[in-house]
C-alpha atoms as a PDB file:
ATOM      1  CA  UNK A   1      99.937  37.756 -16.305  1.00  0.00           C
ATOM      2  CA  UNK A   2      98.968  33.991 -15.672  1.00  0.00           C
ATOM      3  CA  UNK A   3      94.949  33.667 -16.665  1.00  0.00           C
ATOM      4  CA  UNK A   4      93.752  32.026 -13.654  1.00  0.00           C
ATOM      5  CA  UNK A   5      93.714  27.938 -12.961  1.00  0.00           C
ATOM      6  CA  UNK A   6      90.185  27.858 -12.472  1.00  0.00           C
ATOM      7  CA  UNK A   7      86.807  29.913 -11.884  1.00  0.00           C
ATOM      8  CA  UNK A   8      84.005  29.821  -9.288  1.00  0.00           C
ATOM      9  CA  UNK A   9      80.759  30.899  -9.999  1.00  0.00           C
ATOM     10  CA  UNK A  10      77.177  30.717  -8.016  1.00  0.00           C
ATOM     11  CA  UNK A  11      73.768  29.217  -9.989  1.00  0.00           C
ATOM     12  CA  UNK A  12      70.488  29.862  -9.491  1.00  0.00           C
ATOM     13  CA  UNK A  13      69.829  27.829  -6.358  1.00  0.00           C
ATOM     14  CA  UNK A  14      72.795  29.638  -4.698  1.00  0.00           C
ATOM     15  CA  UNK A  15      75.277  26.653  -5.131  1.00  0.00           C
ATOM     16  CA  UNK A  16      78.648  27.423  -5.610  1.00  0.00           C
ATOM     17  CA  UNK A  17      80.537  25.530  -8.661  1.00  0.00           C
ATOM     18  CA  UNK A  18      84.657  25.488  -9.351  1.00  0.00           C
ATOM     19  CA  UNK A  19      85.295  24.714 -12.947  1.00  0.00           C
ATOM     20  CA  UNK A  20      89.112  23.901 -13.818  1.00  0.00           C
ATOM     21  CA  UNK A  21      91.069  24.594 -16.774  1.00  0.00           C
ATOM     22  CA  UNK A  22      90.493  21.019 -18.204  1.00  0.00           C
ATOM     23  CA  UNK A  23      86.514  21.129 -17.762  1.00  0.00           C
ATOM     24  CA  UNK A  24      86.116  19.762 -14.678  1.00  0.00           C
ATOM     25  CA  UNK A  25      83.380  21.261 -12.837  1.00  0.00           C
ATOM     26  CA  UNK A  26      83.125  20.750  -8.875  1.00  0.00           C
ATOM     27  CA  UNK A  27      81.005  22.056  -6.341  1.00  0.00           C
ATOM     28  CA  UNK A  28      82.431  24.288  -3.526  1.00  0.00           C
ATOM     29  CA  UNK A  29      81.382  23.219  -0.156  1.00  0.00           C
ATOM     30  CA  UNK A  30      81.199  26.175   2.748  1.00  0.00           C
ATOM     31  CA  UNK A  31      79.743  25.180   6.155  1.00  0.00           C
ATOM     32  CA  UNK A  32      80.442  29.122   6.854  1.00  0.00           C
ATOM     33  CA  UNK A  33      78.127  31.942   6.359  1.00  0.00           C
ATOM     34  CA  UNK A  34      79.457  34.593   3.479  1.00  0.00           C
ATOM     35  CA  UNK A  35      79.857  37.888   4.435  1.00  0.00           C
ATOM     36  CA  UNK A  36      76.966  40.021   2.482  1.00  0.00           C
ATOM     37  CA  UNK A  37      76.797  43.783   4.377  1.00  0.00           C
ATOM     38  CA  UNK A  38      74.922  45.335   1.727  1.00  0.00           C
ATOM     39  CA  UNK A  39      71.457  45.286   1.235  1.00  0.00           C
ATOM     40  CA  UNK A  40      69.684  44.271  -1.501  1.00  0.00           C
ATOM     41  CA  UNK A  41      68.510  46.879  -4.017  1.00  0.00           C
ATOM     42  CA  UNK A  42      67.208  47.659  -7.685  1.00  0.00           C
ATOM     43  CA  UNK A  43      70.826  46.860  -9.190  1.00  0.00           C
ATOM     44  CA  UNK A  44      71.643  43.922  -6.787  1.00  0.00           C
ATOM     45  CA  UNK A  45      69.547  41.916  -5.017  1.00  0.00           C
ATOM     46  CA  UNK A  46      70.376  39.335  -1.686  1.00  0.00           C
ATOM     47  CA  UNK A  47      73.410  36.941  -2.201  1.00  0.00           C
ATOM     48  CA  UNK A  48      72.087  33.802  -3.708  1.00  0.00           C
ATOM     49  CA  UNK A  49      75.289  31.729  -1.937  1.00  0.00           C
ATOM     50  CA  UNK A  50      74.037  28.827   0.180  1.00  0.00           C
ATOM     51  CA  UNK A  51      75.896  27.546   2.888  1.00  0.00           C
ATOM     52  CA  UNK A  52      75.532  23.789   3.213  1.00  0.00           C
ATOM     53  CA  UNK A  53      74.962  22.250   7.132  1.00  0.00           C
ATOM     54  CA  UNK A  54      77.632  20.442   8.907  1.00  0.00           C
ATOM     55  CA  UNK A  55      75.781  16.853   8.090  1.00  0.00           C
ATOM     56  CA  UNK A  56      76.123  17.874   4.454  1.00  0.00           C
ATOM     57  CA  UNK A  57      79.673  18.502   4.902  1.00  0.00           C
ATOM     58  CA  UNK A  58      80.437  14.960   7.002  1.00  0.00           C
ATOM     59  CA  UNK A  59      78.880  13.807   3.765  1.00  0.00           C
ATOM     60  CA  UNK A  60      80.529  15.139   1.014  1.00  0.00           C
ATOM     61  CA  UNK A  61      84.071  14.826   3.075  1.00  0.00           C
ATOM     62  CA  UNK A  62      86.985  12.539   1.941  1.00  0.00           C
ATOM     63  CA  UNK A  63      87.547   9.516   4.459  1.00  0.00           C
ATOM     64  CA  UNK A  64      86.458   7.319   6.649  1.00  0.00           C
ATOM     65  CA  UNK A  65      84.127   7.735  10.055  1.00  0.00           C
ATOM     66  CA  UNK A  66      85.356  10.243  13.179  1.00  0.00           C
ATOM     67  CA  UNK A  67      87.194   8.409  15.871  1.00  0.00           C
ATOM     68  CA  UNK A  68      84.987   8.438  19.075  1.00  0.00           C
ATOM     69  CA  UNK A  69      86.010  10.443  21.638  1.00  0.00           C
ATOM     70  CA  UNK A  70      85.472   8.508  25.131  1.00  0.00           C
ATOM     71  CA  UNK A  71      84.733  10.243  27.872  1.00  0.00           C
ATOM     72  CA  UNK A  72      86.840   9.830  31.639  1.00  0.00           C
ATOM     73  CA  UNK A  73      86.467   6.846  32.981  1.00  0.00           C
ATOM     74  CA  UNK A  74      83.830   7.880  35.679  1.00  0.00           C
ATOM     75  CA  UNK A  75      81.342   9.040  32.821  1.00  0.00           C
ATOM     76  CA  UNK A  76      79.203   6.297  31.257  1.00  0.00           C
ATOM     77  CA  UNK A  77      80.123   6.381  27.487  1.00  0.00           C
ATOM     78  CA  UNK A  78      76.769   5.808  25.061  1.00  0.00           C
ATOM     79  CA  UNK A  79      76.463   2.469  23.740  1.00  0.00           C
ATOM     80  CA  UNK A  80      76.926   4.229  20.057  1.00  0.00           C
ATOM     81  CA  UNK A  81      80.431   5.438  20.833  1.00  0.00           C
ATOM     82  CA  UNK A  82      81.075   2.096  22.130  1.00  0.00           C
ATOM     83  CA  UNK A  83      79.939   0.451  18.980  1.00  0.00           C
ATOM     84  CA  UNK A  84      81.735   3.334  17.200  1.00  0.00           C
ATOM     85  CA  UNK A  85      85.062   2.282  18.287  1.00  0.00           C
ATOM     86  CA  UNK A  86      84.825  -1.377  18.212  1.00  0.00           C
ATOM     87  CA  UNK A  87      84.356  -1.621  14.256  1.00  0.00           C
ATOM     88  CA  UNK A  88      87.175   1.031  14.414  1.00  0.00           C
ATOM     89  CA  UNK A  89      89.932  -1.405  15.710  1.00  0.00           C
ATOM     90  CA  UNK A  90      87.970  -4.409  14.555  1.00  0.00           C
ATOM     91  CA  UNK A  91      87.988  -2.760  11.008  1.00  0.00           C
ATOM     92  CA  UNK A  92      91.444  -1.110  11.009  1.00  0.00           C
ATOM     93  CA  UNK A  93      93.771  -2.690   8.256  1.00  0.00           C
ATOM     94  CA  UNK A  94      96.927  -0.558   7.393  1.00  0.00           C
ATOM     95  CA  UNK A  95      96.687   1.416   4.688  1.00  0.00           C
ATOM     96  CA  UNK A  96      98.995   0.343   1.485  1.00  0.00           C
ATOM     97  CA  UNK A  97      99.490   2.074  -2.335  1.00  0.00           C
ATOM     98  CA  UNK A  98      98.041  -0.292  -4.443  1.00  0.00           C
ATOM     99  CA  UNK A  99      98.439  -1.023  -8.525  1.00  0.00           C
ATOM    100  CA  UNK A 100     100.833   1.087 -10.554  1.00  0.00           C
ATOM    101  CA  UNK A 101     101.119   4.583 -10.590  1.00  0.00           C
ATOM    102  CA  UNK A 102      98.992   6.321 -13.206  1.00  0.00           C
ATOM    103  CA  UNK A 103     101.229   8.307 -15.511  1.00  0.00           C
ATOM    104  CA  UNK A 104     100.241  10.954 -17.862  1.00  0.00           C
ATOM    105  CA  UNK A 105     101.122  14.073 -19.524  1.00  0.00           C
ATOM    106  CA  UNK A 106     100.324  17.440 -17.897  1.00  0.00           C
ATOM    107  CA  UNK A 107      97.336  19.063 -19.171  1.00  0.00           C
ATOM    108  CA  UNK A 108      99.083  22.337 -19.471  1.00  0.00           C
ATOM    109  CA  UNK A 109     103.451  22.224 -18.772  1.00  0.00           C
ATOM    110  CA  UNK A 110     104.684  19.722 -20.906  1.00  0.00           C
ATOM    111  CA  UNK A 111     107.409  19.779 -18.569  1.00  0.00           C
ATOM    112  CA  UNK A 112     105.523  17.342 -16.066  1.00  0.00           C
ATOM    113  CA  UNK A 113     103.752  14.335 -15.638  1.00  0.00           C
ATOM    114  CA  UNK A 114     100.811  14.149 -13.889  1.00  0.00           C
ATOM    115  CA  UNK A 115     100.951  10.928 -11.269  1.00  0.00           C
ATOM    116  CA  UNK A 116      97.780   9.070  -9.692  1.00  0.00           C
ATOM    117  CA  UNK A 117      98.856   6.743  -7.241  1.00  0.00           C
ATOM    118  CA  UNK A 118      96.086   4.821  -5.331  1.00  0.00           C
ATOM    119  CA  UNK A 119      95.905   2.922  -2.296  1.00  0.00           C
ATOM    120  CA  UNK A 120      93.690   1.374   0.090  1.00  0.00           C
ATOM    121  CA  UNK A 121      91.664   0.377   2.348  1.00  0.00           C
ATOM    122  CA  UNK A 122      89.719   3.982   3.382  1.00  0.00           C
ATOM    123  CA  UNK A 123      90.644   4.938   7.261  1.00  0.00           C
ATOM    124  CA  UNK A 124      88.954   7.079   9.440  1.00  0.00           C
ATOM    125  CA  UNK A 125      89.125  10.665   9.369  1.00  0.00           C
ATOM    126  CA  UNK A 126      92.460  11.647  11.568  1.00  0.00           C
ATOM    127  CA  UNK A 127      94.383   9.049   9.558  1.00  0.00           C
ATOM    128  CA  UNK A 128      93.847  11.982   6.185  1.00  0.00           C
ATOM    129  CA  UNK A 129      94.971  14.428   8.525  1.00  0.00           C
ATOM    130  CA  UNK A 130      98.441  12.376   9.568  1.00  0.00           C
ATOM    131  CA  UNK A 131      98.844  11.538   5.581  1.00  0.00           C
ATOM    132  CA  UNK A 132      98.706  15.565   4.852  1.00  0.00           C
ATOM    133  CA  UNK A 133     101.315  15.887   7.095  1.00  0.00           C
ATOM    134  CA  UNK A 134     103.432  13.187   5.943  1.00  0.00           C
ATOM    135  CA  UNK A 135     103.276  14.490   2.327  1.00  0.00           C
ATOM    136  CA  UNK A 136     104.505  18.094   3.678  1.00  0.00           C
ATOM    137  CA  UNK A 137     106.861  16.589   5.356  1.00  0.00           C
ATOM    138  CA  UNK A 138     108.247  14.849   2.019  1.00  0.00           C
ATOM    139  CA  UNK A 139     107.884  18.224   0.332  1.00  0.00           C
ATOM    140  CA  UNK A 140     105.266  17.066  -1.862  1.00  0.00           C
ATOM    141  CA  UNK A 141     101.562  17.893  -2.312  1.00  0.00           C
ATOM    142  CA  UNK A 142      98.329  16.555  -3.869  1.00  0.00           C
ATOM    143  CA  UNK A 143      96.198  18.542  -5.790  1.00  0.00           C
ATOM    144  CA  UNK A 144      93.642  16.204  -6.445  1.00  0.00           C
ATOM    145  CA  UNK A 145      92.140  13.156  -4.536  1.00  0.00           C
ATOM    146  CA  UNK A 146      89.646  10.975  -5.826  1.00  0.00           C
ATOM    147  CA  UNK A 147      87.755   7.956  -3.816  1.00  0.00           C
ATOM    148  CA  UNK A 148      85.436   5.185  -4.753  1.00  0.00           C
ATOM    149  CA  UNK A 149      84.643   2.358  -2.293  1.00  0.00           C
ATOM    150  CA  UNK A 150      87.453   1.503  -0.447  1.00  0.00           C
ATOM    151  CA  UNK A 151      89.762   2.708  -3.189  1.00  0.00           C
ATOM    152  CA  UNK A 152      91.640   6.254  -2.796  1.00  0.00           C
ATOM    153  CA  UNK A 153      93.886   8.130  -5.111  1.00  0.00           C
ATOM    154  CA  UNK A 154      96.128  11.111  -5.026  1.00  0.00           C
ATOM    155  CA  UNK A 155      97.283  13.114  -8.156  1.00  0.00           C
ATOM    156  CA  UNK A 156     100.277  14.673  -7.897  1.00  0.00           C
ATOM    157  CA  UNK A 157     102.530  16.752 -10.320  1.00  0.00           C
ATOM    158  CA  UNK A 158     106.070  16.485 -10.677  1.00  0.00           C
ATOM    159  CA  UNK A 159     108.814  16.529 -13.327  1.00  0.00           C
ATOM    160  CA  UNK A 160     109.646  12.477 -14.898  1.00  0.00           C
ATOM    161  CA  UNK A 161     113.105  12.720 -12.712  1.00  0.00           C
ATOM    162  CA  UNK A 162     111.347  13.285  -9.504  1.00  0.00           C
ATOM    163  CA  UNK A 163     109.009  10.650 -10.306  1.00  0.00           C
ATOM    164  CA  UNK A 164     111.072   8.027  -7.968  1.00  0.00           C
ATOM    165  CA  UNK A 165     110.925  10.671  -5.302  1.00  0.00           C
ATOM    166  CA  UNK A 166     106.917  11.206  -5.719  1.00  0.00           C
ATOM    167  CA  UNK A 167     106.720   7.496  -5.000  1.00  0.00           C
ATOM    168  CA  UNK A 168     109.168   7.415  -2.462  1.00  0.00           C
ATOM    169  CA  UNK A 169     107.590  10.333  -0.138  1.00  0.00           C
ATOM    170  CA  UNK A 170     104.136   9.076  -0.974  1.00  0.00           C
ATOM    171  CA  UNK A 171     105.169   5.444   1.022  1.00  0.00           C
ATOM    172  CA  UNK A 172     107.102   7.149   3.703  1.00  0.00           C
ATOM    173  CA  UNK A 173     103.931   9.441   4.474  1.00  0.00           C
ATOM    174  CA  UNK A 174     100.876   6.617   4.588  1.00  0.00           C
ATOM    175  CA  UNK A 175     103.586   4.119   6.881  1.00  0.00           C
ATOM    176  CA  UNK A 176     104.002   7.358   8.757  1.00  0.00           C
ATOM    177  CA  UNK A 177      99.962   7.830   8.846  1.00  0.00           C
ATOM    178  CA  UNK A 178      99.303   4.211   9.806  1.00  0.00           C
ATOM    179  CA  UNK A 179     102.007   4.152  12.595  1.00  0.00           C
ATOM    180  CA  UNK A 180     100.476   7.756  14.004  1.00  0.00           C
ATOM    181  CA  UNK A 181      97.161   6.588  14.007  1.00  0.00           C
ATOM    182  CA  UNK A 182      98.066   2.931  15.713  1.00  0.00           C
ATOM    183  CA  UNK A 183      99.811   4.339  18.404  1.00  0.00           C
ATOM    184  CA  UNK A 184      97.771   7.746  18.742  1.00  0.00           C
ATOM    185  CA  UNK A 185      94.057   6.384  19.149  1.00  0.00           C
ATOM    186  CA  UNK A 186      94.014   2.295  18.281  1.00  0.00           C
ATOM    187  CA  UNK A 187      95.807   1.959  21.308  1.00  0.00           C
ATOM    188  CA  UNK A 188      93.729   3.823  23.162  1.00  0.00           C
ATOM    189  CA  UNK A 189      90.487   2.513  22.155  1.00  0.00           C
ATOM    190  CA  UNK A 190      91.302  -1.135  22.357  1.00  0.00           C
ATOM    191  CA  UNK A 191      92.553  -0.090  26.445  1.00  0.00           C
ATOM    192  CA  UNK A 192      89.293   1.328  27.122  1.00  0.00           C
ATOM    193  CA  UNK A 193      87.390  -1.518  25.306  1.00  0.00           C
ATOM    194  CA  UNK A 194      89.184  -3.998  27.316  1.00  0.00           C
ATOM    195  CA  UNK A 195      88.307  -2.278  30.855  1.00  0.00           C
ATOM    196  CA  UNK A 196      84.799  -2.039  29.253  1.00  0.00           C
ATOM    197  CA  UNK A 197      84.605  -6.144  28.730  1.00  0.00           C
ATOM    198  CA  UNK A 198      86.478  -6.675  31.911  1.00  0.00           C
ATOM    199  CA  UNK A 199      83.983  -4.314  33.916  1.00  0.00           C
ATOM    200  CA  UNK A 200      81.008  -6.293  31.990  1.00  0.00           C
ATOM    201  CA  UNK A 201      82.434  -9.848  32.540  1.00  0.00           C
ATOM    202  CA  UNK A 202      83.185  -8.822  36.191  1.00  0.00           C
ATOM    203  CA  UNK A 203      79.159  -7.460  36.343  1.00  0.00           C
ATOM    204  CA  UNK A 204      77.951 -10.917  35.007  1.00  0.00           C
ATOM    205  CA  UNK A 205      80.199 -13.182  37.312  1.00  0.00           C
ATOM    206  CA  UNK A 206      78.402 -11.393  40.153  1.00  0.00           C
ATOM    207  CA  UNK A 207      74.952 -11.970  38.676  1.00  0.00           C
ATOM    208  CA  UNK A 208      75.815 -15.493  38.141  1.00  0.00           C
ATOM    209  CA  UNK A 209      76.944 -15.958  41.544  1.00  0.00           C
ATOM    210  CA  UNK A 210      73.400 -14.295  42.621  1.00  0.00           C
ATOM    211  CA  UNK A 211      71.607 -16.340  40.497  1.00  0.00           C
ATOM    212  CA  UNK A 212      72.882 -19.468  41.812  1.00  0.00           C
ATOM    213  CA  UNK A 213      72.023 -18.367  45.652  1.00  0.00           C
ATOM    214  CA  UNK A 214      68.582 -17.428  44.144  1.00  0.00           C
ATOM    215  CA  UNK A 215      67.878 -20.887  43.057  1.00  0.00           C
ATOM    216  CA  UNK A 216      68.348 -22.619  46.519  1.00  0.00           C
ATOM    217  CA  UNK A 217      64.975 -20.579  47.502  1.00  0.00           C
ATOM    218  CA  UNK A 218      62.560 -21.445  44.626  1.00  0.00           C
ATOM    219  CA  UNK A 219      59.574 -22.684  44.546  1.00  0.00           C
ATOM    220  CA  UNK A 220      57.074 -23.149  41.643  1.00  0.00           C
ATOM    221  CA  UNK A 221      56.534 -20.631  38.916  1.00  0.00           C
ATOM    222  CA  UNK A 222      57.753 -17.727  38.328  1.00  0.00           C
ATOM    223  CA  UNK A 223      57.371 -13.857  37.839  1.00  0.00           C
ATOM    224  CA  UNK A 224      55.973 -13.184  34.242  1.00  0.00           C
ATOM    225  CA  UNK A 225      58.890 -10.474  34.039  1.00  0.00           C
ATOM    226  CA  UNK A 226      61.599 -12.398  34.992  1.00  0.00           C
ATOM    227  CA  UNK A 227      63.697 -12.821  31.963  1.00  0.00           C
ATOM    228  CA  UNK A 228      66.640 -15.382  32.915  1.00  0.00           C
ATOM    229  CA  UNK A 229      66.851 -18.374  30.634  1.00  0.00           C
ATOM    230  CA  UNK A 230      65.985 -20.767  33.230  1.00  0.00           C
ATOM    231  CA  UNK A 231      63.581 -23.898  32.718  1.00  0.00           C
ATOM    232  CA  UNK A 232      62.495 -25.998  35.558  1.00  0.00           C
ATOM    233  CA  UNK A 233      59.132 -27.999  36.094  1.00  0.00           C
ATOM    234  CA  UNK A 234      56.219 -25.752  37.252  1.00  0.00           C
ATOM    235  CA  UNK A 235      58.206 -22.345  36.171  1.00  0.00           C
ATOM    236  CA  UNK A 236      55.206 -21.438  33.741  1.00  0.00           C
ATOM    237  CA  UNK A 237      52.466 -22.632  36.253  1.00  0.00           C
ATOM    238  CA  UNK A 238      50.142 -19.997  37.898  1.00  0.00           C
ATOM    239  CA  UNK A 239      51.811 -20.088  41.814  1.00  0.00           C
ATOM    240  CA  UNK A 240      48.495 -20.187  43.612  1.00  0.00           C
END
């Protein structure tokens, strides 16, 4: 029987912790309640297991911001999704693997290599979900990530022949990510952006054109609430 790749137990705060075969020690992260039927008594009291609260979790999570999700075109969208998805696309850069692969023995088969292969710029969050899927699709998987700044990395293990191939699905999956996420949300942000500007350009021209028949019926001074940037004689005297 194969001793287990790694434990999981709870401290005294109720925190869950993961500790690997090579030392590593990580904390689990559960934004669901655990199941605890029983009720406390003399041998065993309450589970101690915290759950941690959804902000927690956007915290500790792996990636970049949530795409906003604009409503129909009859709602008014807040100005905080609309400043959401303007550093989106004014922010996006394609992701690309970056620096040599880091190679090194297995900790435990000496049959493989363990491979970290980073890349970069960090994207926002359904970009991950795309590069999953693009790694399954290459029949490979990462069983470790790792992120600092703008830098990623994925650890992979694979024999020293299938090295080439590691490399080779790991491309074909973030190209496949970056052209999923262009063409499945840039596209639609920068459309509803643009009818955004166009409505607010269109909503200006109008007040321009008001302004200008407003100004063929002044007279001295001027409302102390009126805020257009206009200066004429007499606009700060008292109108008696």
């Amino acid at each position: 029987m194969n001793p287990p790749k790694s434990t999981t137990s709870t401290d005294a705060n109720g925190l869950r912790w993961k500790q690997t075969l090579d030392g590593k020690i990580e904390r689990v992260l559960s934004t669901t309640a655990v199941p605890a039927p029983r009720t406390a008594d003399s041998v065993q009291p309450y589970s101690q297991i915290q759950t941690i609260t959804p902000e927690e979790a956007k915290a500790h999570r792996f990636g970049g911001p949530d795409v906003p999700d604009f409503g129909d075109e009859e709602s008014g969208d807040s100005a905080e999704t609309e400043t959401a998805a303007r550093n989106i696309v004014n922010d996006w850069t394609p992701v690309k693997r970056i620096g040599a692969p880091i190679v090194e023995p297995h900790h435990s088969d000496p049959k493989l290599l363990a491979i970290e292969i980073g890349y970069a710029p960090d994207a926002p969050q359904p970009w991950y979900q795309y590069f999953r899927d693009g790694l399954r699709a290459a029949g490979i998987r990462s069983n470790q990530s790792h992120s600092q700044g703008p830098y990623q990395s994925s650890t992979f293990e694979a024999a020293r022949s299938a090295l080439p191939l590691v490399i080779e699905g790991f491309d074909a999956a973030v190209k496949s990510a970056n052209e999923r996420f262009e063409t499945e949300h840039l596209v639609r942000l920068r459309e509803r952006l643009a009818k955004l500007d166009a409505a607010l350009d269109a909503a200006n021209a109008r007040q321009g054109e008001l302004d200008n028949l407003a100004e063929h019926f002044r007279e001295p001074g001027r409302l102390p609430w009126d805020q257009r940037d206009l200066t004429h004689p007499g606009d700060d005297d008292n109108h008696e």
